[in-house]
Protein backbone atom coordinates (compact mmCIF):
# COMPACT_ATOMS: atom_id res chain seq x y z
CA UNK A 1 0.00 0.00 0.00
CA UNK A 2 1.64 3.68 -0.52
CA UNK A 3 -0.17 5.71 1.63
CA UNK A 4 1.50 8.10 4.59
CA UNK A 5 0.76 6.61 8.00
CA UNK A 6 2.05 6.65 11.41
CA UNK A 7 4.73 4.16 12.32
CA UNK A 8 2.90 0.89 13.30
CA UNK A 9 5.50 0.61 16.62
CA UNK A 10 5.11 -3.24 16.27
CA UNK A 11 8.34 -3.65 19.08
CA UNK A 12 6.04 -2.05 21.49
CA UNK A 13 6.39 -3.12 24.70
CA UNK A 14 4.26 -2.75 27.96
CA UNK A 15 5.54 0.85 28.79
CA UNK A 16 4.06 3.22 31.52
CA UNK A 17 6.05 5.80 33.41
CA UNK A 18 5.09 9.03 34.62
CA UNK A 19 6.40 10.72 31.78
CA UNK A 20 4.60 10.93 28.13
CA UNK A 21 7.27 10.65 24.84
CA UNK A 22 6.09 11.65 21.25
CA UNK A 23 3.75 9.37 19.75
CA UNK A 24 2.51 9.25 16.00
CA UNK A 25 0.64 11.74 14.41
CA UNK A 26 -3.43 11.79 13.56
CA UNK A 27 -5.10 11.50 11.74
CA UNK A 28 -3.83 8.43 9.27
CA UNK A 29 -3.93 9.79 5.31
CA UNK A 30 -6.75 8.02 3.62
CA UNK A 31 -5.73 4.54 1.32
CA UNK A 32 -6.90 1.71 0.50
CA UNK A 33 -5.06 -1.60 -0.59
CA UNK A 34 -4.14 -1.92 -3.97
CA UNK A 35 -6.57 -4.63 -4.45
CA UNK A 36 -9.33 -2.25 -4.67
CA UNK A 37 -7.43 0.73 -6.21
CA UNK A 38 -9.81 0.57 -8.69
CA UNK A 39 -13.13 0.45 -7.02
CA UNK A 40 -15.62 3.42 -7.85
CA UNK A 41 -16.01 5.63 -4.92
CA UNK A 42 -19.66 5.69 -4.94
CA UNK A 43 -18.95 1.39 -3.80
CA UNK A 44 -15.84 2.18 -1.60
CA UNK A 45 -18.04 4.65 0.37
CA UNK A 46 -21.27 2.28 0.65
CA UNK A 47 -21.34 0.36 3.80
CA UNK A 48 -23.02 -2.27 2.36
CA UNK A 49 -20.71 -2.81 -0.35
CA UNK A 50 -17.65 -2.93 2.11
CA UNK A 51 -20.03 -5.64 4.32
CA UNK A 52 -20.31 -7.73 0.90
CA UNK A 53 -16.41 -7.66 0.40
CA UNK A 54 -15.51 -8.77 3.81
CA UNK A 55 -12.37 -11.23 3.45
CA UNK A 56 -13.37 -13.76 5.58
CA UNK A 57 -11.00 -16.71 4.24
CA UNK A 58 -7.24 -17.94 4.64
CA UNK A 59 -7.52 -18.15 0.88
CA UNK A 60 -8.63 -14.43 0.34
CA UNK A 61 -6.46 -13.13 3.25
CA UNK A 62 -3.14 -14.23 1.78
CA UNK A 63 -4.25 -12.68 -1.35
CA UNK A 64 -3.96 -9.37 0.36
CA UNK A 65 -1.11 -9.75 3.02
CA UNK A 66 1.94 -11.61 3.12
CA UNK A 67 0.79 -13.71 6.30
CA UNK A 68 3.30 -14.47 8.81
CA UNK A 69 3.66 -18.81 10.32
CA UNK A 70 1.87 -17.55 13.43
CA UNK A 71 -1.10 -15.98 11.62
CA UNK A 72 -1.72 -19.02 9.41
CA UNK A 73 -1.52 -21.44 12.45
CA UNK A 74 -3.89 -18.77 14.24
CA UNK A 75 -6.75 -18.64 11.45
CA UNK A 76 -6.15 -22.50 11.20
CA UNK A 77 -6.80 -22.86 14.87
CA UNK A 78 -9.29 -20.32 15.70
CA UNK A 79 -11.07 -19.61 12.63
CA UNK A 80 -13.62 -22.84 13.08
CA UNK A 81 -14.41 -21.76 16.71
CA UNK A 82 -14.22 -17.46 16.31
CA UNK A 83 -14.58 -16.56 12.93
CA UNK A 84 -12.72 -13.74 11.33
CA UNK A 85 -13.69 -11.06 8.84
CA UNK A 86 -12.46 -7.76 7.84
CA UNK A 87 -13.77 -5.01 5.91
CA UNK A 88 -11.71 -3.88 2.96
CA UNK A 89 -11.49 -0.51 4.29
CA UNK A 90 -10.06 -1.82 7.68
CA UNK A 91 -7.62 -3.83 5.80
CA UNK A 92 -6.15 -0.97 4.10
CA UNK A 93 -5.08 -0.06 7.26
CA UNK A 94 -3.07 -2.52 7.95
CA UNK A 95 0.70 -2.71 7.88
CA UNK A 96 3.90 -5.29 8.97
CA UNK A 97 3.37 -8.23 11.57
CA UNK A 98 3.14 -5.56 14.59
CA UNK A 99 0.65 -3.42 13.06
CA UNK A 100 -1.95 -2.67 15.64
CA UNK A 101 -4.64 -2.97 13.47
CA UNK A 102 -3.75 -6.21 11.77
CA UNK A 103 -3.06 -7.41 15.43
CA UNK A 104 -6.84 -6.68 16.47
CA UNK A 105 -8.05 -8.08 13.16
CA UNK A 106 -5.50 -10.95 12.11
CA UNK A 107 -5.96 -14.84 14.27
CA UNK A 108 -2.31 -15.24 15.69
CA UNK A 109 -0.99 -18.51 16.85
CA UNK A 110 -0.51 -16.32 20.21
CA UNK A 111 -4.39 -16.70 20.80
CA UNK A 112 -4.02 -20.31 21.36
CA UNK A 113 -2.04 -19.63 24.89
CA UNK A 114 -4.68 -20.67 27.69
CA UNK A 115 -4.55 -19.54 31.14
CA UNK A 116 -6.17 -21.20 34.39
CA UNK A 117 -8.73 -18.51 34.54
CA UNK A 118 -9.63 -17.91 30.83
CA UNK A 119 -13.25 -17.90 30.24
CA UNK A 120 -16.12 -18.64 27.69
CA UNK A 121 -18.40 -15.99 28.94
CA UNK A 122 -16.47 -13.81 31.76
CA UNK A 123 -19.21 -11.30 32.24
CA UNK A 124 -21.63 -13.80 33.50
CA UNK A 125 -24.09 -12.54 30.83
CA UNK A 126 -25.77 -15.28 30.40
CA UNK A 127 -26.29 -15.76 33.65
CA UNK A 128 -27.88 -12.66 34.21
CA UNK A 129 -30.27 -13.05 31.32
CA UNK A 130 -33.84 -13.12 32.17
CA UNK A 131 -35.21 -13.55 28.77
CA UNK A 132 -32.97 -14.73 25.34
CA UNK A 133 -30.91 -11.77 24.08
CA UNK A 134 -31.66 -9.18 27.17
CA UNK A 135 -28.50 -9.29 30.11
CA UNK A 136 -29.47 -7.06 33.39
CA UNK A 137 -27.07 -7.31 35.97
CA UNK A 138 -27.55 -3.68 37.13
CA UNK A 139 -30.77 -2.65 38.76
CA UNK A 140 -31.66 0.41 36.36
CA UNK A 141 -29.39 -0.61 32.84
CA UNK A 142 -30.03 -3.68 30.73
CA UNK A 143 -28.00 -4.98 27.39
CA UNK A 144 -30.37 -6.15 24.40
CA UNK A 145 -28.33 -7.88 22.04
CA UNK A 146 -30.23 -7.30 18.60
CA UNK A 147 -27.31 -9.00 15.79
CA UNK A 148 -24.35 -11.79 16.25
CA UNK A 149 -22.77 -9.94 13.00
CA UNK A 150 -20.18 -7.35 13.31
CA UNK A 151 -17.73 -5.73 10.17
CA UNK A 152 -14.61 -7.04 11.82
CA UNK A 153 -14.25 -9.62 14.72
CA UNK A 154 -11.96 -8.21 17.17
CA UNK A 155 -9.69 -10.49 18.53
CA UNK A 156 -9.95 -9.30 22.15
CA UNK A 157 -13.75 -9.71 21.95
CA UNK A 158 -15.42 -10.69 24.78
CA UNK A 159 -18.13 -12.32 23.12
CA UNK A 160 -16.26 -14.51 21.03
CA UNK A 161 -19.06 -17.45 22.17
CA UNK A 162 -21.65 -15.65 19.73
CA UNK A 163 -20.68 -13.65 17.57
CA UNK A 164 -20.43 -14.67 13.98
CA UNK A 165 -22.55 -17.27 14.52
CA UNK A 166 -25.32 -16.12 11.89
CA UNK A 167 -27.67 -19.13 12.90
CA UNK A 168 -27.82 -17.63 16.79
CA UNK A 169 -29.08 -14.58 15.81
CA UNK A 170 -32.61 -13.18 17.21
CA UNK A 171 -35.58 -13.61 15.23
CA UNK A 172 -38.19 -10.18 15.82
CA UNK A 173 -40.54 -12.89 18.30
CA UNK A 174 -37.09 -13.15 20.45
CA UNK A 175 -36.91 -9.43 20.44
CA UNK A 176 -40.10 -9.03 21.30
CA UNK A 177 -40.13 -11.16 24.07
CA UNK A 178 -36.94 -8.80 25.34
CA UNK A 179 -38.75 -5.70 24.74
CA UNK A 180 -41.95 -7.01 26.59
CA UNK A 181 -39.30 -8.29 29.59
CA UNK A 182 -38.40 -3.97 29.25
CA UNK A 183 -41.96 -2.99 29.78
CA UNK A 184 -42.54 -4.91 32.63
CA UNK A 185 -39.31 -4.06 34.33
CA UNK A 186 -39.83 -0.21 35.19
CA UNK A 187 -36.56 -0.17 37.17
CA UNK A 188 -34.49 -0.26 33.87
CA UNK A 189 -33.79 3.10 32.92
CA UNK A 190 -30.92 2.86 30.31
CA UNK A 191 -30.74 0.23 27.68
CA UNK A 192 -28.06 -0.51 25.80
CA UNK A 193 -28.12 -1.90 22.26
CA UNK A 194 -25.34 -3.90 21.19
CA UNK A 195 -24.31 -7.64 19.20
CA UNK A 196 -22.12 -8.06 17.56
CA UNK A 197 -22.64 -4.35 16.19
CA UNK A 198 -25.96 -3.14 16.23
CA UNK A 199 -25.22 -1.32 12.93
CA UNK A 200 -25.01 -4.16 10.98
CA UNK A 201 -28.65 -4.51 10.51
CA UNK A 202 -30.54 -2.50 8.04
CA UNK A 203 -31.52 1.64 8.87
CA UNK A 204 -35.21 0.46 8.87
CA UNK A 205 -34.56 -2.59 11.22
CA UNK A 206 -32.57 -0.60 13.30
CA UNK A 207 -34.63 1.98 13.76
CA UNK A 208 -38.00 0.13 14.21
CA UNK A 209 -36.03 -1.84 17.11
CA UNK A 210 -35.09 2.08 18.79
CA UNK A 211 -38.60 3.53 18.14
CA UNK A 212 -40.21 0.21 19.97
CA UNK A 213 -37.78 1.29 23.16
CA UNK A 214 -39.05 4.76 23.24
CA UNK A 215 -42.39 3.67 23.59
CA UNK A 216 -41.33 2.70 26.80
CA UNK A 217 -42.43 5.17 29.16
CA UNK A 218 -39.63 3.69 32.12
CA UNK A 219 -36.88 4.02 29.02
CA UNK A 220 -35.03 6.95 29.77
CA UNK A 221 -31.77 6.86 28.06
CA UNK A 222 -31.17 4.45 24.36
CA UNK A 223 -26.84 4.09 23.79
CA UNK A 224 -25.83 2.16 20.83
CA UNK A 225 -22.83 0.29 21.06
CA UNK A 226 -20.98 -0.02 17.79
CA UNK A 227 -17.27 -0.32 16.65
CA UNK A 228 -18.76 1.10 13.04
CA UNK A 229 -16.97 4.31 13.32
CA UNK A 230 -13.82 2.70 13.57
CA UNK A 231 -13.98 -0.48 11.50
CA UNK A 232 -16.77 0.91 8.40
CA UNK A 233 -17.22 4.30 8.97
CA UNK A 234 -19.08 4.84 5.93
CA UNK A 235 -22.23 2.72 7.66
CA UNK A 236 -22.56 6.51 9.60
CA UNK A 237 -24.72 7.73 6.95
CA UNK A 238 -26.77 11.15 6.56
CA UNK A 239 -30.10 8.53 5.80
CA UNK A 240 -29.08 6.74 9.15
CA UNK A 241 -29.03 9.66 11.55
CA UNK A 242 -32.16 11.47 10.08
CA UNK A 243 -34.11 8.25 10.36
CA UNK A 244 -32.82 7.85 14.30
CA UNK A 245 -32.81 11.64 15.39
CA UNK A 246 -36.13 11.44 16.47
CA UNK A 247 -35.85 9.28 19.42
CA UNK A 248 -32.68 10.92 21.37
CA UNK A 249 -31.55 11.33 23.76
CA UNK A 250 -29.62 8.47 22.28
CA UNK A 251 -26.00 8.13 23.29
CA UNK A 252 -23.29 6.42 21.37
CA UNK A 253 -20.54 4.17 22.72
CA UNK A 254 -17.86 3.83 19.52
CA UNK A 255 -14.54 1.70 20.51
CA UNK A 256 -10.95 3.08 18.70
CA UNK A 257 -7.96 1.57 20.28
CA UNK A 258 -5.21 3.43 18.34
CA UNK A 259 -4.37 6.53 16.50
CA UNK A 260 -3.25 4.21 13.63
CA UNK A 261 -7.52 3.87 13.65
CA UNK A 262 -8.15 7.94 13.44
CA UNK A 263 -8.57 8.13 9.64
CA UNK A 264 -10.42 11.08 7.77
CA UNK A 265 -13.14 8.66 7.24
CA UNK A 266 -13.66 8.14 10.83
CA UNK A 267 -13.27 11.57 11.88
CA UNK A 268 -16.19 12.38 9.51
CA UNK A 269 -18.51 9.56 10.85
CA UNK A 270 -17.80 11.29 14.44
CA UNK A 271 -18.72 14.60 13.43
CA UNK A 272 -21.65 13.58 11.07
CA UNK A 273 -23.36 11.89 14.65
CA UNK A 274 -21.96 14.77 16.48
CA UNK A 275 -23.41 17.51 13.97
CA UNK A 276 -26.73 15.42 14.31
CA UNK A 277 -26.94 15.48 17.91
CA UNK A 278 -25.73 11.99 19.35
CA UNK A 279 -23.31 12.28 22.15
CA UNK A 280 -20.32 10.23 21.57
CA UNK A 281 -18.16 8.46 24.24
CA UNK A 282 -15.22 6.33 23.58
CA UNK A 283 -14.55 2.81 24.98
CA UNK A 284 -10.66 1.44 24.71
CA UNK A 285 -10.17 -1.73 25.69
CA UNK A 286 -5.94 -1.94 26.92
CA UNK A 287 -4.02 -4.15 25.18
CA UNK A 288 -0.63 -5.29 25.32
CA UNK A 289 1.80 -4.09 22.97
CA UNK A 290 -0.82 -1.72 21.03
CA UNK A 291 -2.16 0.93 23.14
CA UNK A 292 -0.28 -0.01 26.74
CA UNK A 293 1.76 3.12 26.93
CA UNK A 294 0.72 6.64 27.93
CA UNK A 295 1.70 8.47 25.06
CA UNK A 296 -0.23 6.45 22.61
CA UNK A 297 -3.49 6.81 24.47
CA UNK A 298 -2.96 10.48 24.59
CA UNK A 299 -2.08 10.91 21.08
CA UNK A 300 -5.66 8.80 20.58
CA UNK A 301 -7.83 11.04 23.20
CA UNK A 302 -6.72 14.30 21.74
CA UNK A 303 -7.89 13.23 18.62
CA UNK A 304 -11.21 12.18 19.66
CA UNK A 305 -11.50 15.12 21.42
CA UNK A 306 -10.78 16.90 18.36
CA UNK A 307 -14.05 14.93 16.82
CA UNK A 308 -16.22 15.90 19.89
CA UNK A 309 -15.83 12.58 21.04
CA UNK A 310 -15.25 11.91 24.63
CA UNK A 311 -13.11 9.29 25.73
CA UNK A 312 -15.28 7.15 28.56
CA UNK A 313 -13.51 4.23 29.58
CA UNK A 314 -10.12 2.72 29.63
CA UNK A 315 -11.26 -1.10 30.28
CA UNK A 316 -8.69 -3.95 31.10
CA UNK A 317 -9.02 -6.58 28.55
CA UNK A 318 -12.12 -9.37 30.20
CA UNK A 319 -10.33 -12.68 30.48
CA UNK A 320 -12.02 -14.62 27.60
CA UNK A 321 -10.13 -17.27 26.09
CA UNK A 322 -7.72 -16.02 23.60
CA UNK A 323 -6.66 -13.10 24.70
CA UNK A 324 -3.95 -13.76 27.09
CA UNK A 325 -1.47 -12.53 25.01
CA UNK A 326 -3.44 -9.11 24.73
CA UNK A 327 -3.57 -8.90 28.44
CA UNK A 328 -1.89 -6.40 30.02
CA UNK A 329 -1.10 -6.33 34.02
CA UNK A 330 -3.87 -3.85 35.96
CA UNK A 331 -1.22 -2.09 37.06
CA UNK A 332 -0.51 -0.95 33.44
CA UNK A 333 -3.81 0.75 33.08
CA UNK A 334 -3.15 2.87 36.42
CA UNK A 335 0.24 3.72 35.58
CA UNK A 336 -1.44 5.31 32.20
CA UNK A 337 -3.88 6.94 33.90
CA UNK A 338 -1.33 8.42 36.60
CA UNK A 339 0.77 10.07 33.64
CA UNK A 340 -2.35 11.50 31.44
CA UNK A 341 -3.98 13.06 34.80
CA UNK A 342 -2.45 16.88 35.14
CA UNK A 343 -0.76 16.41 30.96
CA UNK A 344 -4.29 16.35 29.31
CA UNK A 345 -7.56 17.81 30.61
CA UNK A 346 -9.52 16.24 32.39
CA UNK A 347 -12.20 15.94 29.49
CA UNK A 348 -9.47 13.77 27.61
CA UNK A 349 -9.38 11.14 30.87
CA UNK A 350 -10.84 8.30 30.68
CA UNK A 351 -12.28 6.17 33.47
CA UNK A 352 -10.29 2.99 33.86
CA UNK A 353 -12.34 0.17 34.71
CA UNK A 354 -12.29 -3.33 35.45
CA UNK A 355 -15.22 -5.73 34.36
CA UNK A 356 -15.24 -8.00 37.30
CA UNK A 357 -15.39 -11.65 36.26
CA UNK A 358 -18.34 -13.59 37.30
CA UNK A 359 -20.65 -10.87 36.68
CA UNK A 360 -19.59 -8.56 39.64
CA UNK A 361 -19.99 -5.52 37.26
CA UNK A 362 -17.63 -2.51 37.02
CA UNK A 363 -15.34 -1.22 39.23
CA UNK A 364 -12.75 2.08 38.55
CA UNK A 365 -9.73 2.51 39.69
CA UNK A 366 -7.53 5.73 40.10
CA UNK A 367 -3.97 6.49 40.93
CA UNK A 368 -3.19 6.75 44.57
CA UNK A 369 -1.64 10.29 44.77
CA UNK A 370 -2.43 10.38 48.70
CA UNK A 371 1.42 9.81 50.09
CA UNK A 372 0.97 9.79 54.35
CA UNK A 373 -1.50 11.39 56.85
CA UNK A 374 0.00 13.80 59.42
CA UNK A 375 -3.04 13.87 61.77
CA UNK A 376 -5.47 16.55 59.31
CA UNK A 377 -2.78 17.10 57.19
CA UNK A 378 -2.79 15.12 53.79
CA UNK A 379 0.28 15.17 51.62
CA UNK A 380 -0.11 14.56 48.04
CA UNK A 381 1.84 14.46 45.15
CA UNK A 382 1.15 16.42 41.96
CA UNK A 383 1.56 15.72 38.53
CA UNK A 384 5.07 17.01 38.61
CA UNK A 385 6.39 14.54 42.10
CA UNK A 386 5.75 17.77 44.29
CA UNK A 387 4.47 17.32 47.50
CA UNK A 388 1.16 19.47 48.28
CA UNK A 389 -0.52 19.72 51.79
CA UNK A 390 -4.37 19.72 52.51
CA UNK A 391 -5.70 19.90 55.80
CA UNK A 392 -8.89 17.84 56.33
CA UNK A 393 -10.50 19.94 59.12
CA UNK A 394 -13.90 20.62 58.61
CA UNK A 395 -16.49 23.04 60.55
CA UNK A 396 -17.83 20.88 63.19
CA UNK A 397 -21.76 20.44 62.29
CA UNK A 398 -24.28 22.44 63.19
């Protein structure tokens, strides 16, 4: 491909002092693989067209990328049990063996390491599912899956037990039966809509499934979870957000994971739901050797920022089987969070957040700044190592 890019950094290692160094630039110049040089914008720039050339073969893949031993052994291994596919314009993002795209996108051999306390389904979602397709584990928020089917299957996805699996996907009497679980359940004030990627079904079907939730009365807030900014950012279309504006407030949770994502294309899909009133928040997941260091994730929240996207959460990578090698120590995440805190505003700092296994929900976690107690005095460190003092003495009460 000859297009200008960031470096890929494929010898990253985990990396997370106090201290940000330069990191590439955004956003990545627009390109495509020379496969589909020749492709007439008006397909390139249709979503469904890019959904209809998914490579989703060995045979296609090496086609398109001179795969490495480990790859070949990956897609031989995994591709039976998680499925991969990627979207043409995702692909032409993709460099070398370290590229953090191809490693999010690409089976590796390294997703056959197992660990004691890998799981098949480490949110408990299933558990907590009332009715088919409908997982509420918190009192007022429940997750409707409404589509198994996503552009590209992440490789660090935590629902690798159902997604691509076309057969499992809900039928409209399955979704109904969710939706009627909704009505009776008046505690549920937030629902999110997810998959696989809820943007992979049609505007109308989408849109009849969002206007059914806001006749709801107890349905106060709608979010759509969907990695379609970053994977096929040409699914954000003008036709799309006219057809969906009615029913906001409806949030969106998108998911980039590198600056080597923050394309022109995908800055345009921001601002297009921005412009048409959506609120955006950003989800990373942390993963070793592609987004572990500080400066990277800086680099990728000024950007969204830039897009009037917020970035929400940093979440440590759930501990479904095949990801090990994506995993990075909790203390990694911290240590990130500790250098962007004081360096970028606070606007551009994310929550990090652990996922508890077993279904215990979310829990954040912050860097401890709080050095020793001197009776009411608290000494803290700033941003810089300097020592500050506060003295905890309040008015007694009235």
């Amino acid at each position: 491909m000859t297009c200008t890019t960031p470096p890929a950094n494929p010898t990253q290692t985990t990396s997370t002092t106090a201290t940000t160094t330069p990191s590439p630039a955004c956003p990545v110049e627009p390109c495509r693989h020379p496969r589909w040089a020749d492709v007439a914008e008006r397909d390139w720039s249709d979503w469904r067209w890019q959904m209809r050339h998914r490579v989703t073969t060995l045979a296609e893949l090496e086609t398109l990328l001179e795969l490495t031993p480990e790859e070949r052994t990956g897609i031989a291994a995994r591709a039976p049990v998680f499925p991969f596919a990627i979207t043409p314009y995702y692909l032409s993002l993709v460099q070398g063996p370290g590229c953090p795209v191809r490693r999010q996108a690409v089976p590796h051999a390294d997703e056959l390491i197992t660990t004691p306390w890998d799981m098949v389904d480490p949110l408990a979602e299933e558990e907590h599912s009332p009715v088919p397709i409908l997982s509420h584990r918190y009192p007022d928020r429940a997750l409707l899956y409404v589509t198994h089917n996503c552009p590209v299957y992440c490789r660090h996805c935590t629902r690798q037990r159902k997604v691509g699996d076309a057969t499992s996907s809900p039928d409209r009497s399955t979704i109904a039966a969710a939706l009627e679980y909704l009505r009776a359940t008046p505690a549920i004030k937030d629902v999110l809509v997810s998959g696989g990627d809820p943007l992979s079904l049609s505007d109308a079907r989408l849109v009849e499934i969002v206007a059914e939730l806001r006749t709801i009365p107890s349905v106060e807030i709608i979010r759509l979870c969907t990695r379609n900014p970053v994977t096929l950012p040409q699914r954000i279309t003008a036709e799309l957000l006219a057809a969906l504006r009615p029913y906001h407030p409806i949030f969106v949770n998108t998911h980039f994971n590198h600056p080597r994502e923050c394309t022109p294309e995908a800055a345009a899909a921001l601002n297009r739901l921005a412009d048409a009133g959506f609120a955006v928040g950003n989800q990373m997941v942390l993963l070793r050797g592609i987004n572990d260091d500080a400066a990277t994730v800086e680099t990728l929240n000024r950007w969204l920022l830039r897009q009037r996207c917020r970035p929400y959460y940093i979440l440590q990578c759930d501990p479904v089987g095949g990801t090990a090698h994506l995993r990075t120590a909790v203390d990694a995440g911290v240590k990130i969070l500790d250098a962007l805190r004081g360096r970028l505003s606070g606007l551009g700092v994310p929550q990090l957040v652990v996922d508890l296994p077993g279904g215990g929900g979310k829990v954040t976690l912050v860097p401890d700044r709080l050095l020793r107690r001197e009776g009411a005095r608290m000494v803290f460190r700033n941003v810089e190592g300097r020592e500050f003092t506060y003295v905890d003495s309040p008015l007694p009460e009235q």
